[in-house]
Protein backbone atom coordinates (compact mmCIF):
# COMPACT_ATOMS: atom_id res chain seq x y z
CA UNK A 1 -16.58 -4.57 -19.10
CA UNK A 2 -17.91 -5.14 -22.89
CA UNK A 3 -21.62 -6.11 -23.86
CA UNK A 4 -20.44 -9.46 -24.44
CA UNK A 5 -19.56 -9.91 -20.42
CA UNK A 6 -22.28 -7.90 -19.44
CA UNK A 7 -24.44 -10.66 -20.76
CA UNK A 8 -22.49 -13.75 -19.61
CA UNK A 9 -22.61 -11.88 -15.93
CA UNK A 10 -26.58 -11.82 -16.57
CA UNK A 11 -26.43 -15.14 -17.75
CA UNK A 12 -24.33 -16.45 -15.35
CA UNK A 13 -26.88 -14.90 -12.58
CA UNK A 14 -29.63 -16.88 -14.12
CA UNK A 15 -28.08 -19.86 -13.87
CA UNK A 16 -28.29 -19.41 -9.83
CA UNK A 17 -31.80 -18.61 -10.04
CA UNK A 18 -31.22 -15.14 -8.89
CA UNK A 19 -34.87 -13.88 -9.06
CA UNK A 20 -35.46 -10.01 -8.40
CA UNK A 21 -37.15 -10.54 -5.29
CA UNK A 22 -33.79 -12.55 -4.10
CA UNK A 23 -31.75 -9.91 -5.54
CA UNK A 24 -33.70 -6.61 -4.32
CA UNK A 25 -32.82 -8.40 -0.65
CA UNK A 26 -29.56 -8.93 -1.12
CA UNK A 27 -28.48 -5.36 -1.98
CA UNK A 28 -31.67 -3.45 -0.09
CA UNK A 29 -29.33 -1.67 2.24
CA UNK A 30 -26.37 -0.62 0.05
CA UNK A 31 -27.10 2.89 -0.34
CA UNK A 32 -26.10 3.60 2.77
CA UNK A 33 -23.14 2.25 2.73
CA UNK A 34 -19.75 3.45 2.64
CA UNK A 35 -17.75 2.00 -0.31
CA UNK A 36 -14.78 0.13 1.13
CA UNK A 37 -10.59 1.65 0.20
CA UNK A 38 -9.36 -1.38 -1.54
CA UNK A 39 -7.81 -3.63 0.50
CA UNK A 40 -4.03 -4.08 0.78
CA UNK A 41 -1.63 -6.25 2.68
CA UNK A 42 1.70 -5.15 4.48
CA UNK A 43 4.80 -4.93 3.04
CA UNK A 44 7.31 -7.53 2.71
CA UNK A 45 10.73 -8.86 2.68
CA UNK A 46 12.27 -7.76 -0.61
CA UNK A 47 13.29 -5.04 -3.03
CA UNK A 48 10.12 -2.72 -3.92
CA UNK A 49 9.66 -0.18 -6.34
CA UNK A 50 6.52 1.49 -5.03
CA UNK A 51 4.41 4.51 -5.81
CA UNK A 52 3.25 6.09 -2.96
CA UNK A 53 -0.66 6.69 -2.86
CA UNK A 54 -1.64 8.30 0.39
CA UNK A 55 -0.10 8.69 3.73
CA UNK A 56 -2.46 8.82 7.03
CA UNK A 57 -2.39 9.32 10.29
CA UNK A 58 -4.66 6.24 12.47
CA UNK A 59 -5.75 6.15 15.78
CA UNK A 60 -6.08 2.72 17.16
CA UNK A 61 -9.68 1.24 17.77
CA UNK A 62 -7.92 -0.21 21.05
CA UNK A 63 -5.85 1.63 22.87
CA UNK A 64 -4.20 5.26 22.45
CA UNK A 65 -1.99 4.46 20.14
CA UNK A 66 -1.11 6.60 16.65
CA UNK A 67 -0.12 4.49 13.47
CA UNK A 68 1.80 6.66 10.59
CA UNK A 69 0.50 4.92 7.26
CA UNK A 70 2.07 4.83 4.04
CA UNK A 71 -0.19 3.31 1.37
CA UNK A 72 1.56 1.85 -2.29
CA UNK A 73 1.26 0.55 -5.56
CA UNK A 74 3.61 -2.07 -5.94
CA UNK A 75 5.27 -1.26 -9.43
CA UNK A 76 8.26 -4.01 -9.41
CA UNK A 77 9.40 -6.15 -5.81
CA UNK A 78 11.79 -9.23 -5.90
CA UNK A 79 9.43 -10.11 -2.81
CA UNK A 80 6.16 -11.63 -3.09
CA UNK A 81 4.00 -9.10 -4.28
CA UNK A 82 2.99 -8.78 -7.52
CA UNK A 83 2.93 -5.52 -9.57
CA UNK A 84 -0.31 -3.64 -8.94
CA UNK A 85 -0.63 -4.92 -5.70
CA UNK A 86 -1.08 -2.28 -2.72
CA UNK A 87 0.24 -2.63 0.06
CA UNK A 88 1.41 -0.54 3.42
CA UNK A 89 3.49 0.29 5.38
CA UNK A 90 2.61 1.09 9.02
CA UNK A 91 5.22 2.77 11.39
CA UNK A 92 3.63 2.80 15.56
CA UNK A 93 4.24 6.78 16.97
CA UNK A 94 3.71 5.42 20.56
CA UNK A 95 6.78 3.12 21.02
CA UNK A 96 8.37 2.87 24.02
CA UNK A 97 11.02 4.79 22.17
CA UNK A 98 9.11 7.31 20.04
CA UNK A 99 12.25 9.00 18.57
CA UNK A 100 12.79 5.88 16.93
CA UNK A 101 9.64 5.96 15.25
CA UNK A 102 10.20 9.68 14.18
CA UNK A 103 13.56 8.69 12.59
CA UNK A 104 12.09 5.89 10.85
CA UNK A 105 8.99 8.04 9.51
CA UNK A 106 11.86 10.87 8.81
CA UNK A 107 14.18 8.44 6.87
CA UNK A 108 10.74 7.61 4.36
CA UNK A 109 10.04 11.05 3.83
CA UNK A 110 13.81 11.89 3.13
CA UNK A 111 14.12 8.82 0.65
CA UNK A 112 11.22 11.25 -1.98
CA UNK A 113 13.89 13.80 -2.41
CA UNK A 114 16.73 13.43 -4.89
CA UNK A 115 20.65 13.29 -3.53
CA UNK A 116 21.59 16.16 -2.21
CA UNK A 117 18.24 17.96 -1.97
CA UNK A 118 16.31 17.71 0.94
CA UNK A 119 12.90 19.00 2.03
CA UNK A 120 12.22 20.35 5.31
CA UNK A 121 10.83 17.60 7.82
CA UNK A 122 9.67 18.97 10.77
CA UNK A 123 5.85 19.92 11.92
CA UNK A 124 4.54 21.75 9.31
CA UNK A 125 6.44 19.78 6.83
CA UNK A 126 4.79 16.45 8.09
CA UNK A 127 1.43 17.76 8.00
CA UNK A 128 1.74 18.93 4.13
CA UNK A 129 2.87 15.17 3.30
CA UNK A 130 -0.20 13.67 5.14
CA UNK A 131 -3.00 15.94 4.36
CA UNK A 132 -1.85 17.94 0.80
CA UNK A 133 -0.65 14.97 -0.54
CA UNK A 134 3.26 16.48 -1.46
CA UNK A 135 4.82 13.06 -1.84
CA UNK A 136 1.77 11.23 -3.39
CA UNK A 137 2.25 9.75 -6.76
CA UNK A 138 5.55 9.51 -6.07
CA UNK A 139 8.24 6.72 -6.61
CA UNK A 140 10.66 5.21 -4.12
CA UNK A 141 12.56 2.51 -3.31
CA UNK A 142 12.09 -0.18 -0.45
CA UNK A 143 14.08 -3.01 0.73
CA UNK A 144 12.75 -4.75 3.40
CA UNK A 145 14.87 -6.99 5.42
CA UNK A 146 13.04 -9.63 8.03
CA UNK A 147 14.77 -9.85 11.53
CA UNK A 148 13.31 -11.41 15.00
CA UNK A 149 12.95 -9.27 17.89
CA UNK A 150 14.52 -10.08 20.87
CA UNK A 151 11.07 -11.46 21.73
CA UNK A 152 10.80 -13.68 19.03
CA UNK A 153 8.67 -11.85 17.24
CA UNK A 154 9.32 -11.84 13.26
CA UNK A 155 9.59 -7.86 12.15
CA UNK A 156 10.54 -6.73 8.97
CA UNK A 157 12.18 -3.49 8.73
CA UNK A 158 12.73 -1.21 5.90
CA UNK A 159 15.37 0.96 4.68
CA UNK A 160 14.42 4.06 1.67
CA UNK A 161 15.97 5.43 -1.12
CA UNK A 162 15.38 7.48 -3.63
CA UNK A 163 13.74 6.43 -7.20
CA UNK A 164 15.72 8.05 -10.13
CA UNK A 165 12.98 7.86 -13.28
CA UNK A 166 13.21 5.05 -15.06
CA UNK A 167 14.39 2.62 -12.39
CA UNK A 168 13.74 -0.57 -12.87
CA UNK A 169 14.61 -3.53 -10.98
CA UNK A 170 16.56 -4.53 -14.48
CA UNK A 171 18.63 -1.58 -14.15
CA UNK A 172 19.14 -2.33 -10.14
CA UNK A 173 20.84 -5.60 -11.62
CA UNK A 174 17.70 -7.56 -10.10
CA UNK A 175 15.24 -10.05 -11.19
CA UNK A 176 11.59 -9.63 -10.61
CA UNK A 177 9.59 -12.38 -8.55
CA UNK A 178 6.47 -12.24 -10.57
CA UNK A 179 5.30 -10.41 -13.54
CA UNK A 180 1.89 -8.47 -13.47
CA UNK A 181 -1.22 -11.11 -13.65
CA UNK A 182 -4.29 -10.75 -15.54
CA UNK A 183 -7.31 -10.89 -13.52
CA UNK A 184 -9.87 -13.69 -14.80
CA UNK A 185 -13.31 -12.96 -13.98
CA UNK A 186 -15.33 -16.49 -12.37
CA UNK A 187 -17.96 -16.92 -15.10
């Protein structure tokens, strides 16, 4: 932020008679709290070219359920993302089938590794990916189909592959859905 929208900000605060009594209330209690992860949404139909930023492990807030979390940076998507965007991907451990949870969590991890190299996914394996990071700041690729369940619920599932540098979705013979946006501040 230059001088120049420091002062407009100020300005603009002014304007809505934001006196420092009015403004000492407002923010009285934010020192003790905890800044909030940027917010992303999930993943969509599409092809993605994502950079991984952190994978976690969640325990539901409801029942005992474990979520496997992969948090991205959207890079380039034909979907409706735009590049910058983050978004997730969230895989439930406690399906009624949990071994096809573990093949689909298995199948991301595998996707980081080039052709023909592969990196050893098992226990100890898992935990280096979730809490040292291994595969963070890494590339891959995501294309994300939507299906209905036999339900009727609308799912979208997601196969991985491998991101050779310099992929694009140019060089994938695809057309990006939107380029990246500048943000325009309100005042």
């Amino acid at each position: 932020m230059t001088t120049d929208d420091c002062k407009e900000a100020i300005s603009y605060l002014k304007r809505l008679d934001m006196t420092r009594d009015n403004f000492d209330g407002i923010f009285k209690n934010i020192g003790n709290i905890t800044p909030a992860r940027p917010s992303s949404v999930y993943l969509s139909e599409g092809v993605h070219i994502l950079t991984l930023r952190d994978t976690i492990m969640k325990k539901s807030e409801v029942k005992d359920t474990w979520f496997f979390i992969a948090e991205f940076v959207c890079q380039e998507t034909t979907g409706e993302h735009s590049p910058g965007d983050l978004t997730k991907w969230i895989q439930d451990m406690s399906k009624p089938k949990p071994e096809r949870a573990l093949e689909n969590v298995k199948a991301f991890c595998e996707a980081f590794d080039p052709p023909g190299e592969s990196r050893k996914i098992d226990g100890d394996g898992m935990l280096d990916i979730i809490h040292e990071g291994t595969l963070n700041n890494l590339d891959v690729i995501a294309r994300g189909r939507n299906i209905t369940t036999k339900r009727g619920t609308p799912f979208t599932t997601f196969s991985w592959e491998f991101c050779p540098n310099d992929t694009t979705l140019a060089t994938m013979g695809l057309a990006a859905s939107k380029p990246a946006e500048d943000l325009e501040l309100p005042f």
